[in-house]
N, C-alpha and C. Protein backbone atom coordinates (compact mmCIF):
# COMPACT_ATOMS: atom_id res chain seq x y z
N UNK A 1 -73.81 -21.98 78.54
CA UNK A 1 -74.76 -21.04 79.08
C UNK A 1 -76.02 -21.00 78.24
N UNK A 2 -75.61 -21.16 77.45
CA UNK A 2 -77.44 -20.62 75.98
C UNK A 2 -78.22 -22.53 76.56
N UNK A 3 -77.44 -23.63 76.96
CA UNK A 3 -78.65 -24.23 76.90
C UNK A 3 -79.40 -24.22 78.43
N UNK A 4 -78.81 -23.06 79.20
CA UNK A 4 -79.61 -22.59 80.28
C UNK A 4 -80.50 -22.01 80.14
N UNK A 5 -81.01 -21.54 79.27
CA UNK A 5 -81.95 -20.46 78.97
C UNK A 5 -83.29 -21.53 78.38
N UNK A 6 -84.27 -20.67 79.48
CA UNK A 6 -85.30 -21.73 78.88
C UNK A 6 -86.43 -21.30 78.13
N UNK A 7 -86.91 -21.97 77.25
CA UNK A 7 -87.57 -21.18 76.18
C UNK A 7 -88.46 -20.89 76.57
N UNK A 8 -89.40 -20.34 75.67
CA UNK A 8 -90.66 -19.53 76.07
C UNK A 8 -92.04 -20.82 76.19
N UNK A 9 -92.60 -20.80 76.96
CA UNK A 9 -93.33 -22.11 76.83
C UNK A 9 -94.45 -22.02 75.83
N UNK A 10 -95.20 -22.92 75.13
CA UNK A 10 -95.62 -22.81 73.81
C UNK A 10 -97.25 -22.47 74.30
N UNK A 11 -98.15 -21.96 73.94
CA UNK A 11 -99.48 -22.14 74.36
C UNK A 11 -99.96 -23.52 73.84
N UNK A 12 -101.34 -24.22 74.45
CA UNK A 12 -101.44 -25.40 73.82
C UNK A 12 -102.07 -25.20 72.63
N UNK A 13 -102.17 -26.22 72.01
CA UNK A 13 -102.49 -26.16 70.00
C UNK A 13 -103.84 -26.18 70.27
N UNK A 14 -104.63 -25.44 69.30
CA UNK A 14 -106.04 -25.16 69.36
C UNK A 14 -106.49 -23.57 69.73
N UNK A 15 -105.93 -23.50 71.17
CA UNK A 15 -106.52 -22.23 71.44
C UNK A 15 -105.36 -21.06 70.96
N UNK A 16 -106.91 -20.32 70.92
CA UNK A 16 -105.86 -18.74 70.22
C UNK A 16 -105.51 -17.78 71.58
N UNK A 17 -104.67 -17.05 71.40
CA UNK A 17 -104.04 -16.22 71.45
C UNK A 17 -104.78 -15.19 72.20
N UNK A 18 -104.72 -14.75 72.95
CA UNK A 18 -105.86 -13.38 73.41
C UNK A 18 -104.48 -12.05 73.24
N UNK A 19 -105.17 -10.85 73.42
CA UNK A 19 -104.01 -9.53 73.43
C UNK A 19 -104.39 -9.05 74.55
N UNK A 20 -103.17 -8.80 75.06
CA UNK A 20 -102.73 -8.66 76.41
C UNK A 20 -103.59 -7.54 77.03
N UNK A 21 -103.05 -6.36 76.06
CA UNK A 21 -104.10 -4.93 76.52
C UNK A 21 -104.50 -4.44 75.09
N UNK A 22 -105.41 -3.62 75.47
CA UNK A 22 -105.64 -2.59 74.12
C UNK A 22 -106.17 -1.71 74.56
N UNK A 23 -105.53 -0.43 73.66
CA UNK A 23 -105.60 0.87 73.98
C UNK A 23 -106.97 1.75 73.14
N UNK A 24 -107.55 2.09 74.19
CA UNK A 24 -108.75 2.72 72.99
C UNK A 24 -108.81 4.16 73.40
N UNK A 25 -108.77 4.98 72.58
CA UNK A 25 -108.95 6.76 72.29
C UNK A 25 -110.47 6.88 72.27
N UNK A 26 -111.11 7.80 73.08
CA UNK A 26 -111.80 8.33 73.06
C UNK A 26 -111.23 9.64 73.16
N UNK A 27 -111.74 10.46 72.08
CA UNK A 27 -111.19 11.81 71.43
C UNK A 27 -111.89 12.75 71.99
N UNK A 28 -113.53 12.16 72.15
CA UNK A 28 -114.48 13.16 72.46
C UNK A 28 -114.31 13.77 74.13
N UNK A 29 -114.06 12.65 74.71
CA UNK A 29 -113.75 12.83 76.37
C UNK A 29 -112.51 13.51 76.06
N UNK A 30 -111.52 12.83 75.95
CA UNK A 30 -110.30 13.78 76.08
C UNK A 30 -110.10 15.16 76.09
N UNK A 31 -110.81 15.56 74.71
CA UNK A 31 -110.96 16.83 74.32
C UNK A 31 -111.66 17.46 75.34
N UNK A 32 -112.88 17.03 76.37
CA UNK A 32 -113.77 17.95 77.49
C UNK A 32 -112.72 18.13 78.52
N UNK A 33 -112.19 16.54 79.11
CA UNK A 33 -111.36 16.71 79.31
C UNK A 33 -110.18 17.66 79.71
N UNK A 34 -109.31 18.20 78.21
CA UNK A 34 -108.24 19.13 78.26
C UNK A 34 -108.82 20.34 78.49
N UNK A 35 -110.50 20.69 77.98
CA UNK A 35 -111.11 21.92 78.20
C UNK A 35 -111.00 22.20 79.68
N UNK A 36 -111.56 21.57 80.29
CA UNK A 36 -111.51 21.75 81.75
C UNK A 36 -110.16 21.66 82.51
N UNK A 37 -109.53 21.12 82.22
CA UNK A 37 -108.24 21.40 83.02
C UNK A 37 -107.41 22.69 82.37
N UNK A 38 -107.77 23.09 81.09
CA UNK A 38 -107.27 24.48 81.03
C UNK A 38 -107.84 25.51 81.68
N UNK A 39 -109.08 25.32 81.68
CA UNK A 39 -110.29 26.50 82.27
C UNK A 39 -109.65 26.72 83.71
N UNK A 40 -109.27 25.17 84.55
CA UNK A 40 -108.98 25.33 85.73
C UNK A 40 -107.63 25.63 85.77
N UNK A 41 -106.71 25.75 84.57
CA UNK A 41 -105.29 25.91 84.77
C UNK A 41 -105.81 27.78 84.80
N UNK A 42 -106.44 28.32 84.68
CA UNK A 42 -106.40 30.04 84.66
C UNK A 42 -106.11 30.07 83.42
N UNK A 43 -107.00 29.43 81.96
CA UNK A 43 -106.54 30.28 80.76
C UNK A 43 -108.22 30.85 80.80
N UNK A 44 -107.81 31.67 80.46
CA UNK A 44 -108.97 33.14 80.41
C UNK A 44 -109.78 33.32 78.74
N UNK A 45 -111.10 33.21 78.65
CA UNK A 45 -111.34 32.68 77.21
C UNK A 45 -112.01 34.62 76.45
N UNK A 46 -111.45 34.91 75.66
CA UNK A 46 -112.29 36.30 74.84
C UNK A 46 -113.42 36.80 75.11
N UNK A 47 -113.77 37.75 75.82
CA UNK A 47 -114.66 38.50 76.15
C UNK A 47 -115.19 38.38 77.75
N UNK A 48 -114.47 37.61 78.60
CA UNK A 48 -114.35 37.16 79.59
C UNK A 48 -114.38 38.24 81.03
N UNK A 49 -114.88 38.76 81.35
CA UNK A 49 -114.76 40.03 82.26
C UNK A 49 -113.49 39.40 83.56
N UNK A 50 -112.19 40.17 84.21
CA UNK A 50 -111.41 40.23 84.45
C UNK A 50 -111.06 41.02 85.43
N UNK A 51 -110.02 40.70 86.75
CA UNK A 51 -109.76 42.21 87.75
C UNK A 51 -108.52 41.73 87.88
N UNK A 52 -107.65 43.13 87.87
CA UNK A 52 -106.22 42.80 87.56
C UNK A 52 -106.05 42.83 89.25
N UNK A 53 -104.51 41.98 89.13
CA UNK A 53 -103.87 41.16 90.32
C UNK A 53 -102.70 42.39 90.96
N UNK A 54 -102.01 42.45 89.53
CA UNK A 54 -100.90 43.91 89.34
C UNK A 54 -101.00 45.08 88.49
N UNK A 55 -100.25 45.70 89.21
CA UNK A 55 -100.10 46.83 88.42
C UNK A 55 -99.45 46.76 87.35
N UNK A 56 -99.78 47.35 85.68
CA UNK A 56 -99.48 47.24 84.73
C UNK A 56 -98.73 48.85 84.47
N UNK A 57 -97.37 48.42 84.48
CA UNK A 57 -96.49 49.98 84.36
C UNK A 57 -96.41 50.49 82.79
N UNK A 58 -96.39 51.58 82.68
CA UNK A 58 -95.56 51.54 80.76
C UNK A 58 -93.95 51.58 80.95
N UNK A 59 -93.58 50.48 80.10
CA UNK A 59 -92.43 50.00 79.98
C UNK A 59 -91.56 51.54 78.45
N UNK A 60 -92.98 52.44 78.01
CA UNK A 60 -91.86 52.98 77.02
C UNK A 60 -92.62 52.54 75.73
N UNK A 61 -93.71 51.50 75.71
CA UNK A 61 -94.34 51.02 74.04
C UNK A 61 -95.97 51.96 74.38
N UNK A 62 -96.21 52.26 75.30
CA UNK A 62 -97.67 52.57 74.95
C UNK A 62 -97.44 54.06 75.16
N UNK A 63 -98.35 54.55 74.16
CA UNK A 63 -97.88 56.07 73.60
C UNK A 63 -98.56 57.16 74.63
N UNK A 64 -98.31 58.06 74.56
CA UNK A 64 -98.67 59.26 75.38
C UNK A 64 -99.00 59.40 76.85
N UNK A 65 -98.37 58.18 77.22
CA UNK A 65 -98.01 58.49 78.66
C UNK A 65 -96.25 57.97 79.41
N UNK A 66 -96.01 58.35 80.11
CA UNK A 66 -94.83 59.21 80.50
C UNK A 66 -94.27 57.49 81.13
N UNK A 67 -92.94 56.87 80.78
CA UNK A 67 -92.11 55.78 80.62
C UNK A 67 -92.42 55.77 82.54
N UNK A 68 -93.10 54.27 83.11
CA UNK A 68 -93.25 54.23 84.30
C UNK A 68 -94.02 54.46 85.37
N UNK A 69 -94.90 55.28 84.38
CA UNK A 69 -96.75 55.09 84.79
C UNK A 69 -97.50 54.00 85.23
N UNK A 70 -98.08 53.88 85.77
CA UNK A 70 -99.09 53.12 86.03
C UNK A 70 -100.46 53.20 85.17
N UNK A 71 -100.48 51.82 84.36
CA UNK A 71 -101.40 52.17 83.12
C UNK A 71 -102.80 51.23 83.69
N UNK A 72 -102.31 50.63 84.77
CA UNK A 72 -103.91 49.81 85.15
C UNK A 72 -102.91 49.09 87.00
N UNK A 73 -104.25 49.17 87.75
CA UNK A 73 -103.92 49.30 89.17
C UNK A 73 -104.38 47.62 89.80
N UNK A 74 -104.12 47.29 90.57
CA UNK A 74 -104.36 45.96 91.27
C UNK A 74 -106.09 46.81 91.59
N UNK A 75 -107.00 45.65 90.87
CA UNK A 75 -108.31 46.00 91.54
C UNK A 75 -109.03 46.32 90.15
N UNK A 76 -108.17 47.40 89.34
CA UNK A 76 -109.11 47.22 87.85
C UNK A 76 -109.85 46.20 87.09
N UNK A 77 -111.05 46.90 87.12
CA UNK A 77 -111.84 45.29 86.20
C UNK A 77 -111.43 45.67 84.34
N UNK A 78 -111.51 44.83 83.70
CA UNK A 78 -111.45 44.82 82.39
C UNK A 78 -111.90 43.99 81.72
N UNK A 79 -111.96 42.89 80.22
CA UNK A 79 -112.46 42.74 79.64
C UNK A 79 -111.34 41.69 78.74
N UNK A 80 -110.90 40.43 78.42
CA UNK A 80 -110.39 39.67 77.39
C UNK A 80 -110.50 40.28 76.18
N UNK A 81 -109.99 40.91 75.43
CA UNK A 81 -110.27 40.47 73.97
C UNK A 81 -109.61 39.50 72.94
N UNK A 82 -108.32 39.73 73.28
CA UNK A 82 -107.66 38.16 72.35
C UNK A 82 -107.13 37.51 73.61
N UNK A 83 -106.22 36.37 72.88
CA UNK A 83 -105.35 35.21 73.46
C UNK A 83 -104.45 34.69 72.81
N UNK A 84 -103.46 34.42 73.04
CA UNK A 84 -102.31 34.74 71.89
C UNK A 84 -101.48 33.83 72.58
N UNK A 85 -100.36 33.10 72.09
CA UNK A 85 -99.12 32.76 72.40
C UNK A 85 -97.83 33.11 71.65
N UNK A 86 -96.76 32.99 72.45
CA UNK A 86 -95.65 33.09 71.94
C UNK A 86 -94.48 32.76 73.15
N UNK A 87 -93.64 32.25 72.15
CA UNK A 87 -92.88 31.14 72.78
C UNK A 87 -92.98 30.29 73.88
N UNK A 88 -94.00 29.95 73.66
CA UNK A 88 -94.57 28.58 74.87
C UNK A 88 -95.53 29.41 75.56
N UNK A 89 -95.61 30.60 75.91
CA UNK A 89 -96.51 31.46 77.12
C UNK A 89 -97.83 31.97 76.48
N UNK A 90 -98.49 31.90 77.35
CA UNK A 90 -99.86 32.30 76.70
C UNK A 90 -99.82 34.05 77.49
N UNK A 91 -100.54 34.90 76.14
CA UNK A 91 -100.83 36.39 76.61
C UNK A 91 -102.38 36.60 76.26
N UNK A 92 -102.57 37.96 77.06
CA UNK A 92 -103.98 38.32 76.53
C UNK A 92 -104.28 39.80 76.36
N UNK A 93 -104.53 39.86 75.82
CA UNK A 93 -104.75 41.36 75.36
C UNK A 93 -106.08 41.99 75.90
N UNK A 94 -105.83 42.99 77.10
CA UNK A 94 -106.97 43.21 77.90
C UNK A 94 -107.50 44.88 77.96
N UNK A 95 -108.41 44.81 77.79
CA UNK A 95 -109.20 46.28 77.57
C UNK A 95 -109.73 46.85 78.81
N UNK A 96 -109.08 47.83 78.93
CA UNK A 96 -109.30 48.30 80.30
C UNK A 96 -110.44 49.80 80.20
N UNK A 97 -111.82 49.69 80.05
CA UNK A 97 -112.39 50.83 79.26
C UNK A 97 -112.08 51.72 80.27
N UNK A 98 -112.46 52.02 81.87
CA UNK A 98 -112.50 52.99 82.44
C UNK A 98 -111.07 53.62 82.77
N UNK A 99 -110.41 52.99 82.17
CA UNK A 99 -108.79 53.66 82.15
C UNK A 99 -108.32 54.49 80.61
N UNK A 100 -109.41 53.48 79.79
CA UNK A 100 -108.90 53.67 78.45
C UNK A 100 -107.83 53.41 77.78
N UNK A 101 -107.66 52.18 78.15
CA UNK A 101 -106.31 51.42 77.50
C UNK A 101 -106.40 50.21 77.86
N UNK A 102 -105.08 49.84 76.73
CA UNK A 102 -105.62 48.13 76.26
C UNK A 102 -103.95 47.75 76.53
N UNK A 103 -103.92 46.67 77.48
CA UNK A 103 -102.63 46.09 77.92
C UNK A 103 -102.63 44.92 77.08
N UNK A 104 -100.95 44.07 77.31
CA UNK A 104 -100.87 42.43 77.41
C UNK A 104 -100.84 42.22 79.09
N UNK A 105 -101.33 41.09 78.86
CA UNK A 105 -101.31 40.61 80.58
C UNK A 105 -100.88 39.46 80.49
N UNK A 106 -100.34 38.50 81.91
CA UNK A 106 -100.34 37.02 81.79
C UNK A 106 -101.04 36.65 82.61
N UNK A 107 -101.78 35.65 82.94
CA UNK A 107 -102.38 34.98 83.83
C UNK A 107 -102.56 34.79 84.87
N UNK A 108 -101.21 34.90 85.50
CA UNK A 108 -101.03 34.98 87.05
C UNK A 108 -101.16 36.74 87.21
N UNK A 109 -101.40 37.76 86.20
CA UNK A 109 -101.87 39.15 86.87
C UNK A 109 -103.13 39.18 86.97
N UNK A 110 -104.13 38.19 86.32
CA UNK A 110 -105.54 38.40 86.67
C UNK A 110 -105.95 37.22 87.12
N UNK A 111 -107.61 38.01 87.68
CA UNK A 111 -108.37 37.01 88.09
C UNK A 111 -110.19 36.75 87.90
N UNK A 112 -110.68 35.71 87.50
CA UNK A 112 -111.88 35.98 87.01
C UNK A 112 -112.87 36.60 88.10
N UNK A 113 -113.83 37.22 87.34
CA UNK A 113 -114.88 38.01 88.15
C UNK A 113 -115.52 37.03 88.80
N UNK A 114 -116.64 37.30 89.76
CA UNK A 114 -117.47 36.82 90.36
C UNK A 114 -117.33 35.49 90.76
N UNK A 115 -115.71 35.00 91.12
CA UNK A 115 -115.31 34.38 92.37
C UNK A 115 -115.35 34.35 93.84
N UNK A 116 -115.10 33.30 94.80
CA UNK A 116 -114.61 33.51 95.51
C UNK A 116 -113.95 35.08 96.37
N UNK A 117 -112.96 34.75 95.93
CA UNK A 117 -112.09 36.20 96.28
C UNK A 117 -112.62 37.19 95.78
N UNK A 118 -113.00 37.65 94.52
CA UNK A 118 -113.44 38.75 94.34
C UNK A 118 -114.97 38.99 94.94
N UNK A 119 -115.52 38.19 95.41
CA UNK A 119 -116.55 38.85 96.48
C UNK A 119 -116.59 39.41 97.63
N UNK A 120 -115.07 39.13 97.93
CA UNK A 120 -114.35 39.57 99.02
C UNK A 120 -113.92 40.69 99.02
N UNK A 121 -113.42 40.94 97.89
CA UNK A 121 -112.81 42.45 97.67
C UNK A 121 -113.43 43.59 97.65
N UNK A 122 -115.02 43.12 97.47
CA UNK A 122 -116.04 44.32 97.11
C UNK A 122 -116.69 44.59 98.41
């Protein structure tokens, strides 16, 4: 069986060798790149004006109001201030002035201002 096997055929003598492929990084594109497909994945950047999707209940951590409240309403506008992760999920910490309180939110509860849809809503 092995002298079935036929070898690799030789290139002819003289010429070189070319490489097959090559891989080249451009870092700078990439990087605009990942910007924009996050922007368009809905990550929401600090100081970002915002209108919530849901209602944000108190679960029992935010103080002086009564376990099951409604601490911000589908329709509230607010304000980014951080962006945070933890364990794989991205949060944001959102300031709600005319309510006077500052939630976590995720992404799919808001939506940016002066879209589409929210021109609709007004």
């Amino acid at each position: 069986m092995s002298g079935q096997i036929a070898a690799k055929p030789k290139p002819p003598s003289g010429s070189k060798s070319k490489p097959i492929a090559r891989v080249v990084c451009n870092a700078g594109r990439h990087k605009t790149v990942r910007k924009m497909e996050m922007r368009l994945a809905g990550r929401f950047d600090p100081g970002e004006p915002i209108r919530s999707l849901a209602p944000i209940m108190n679960d029992g951590m935010y103080p002086h109001k009564d376990v099951g409240e409604a601490l911000v309403y589908p329709g509230d506008t607010g304000i980014v201030r951080e962006r945070w992760r933890f364990l794989d999920d991205t949060y944001y910490t959102v300031e709600f002035a005319g309510r006077s309180v500052f939630v976590i939110m995720r992404g799919h509860e808001m939506m940016r201002m002066g879209t589409a849809l929210d021109a609709g809503a007004e």
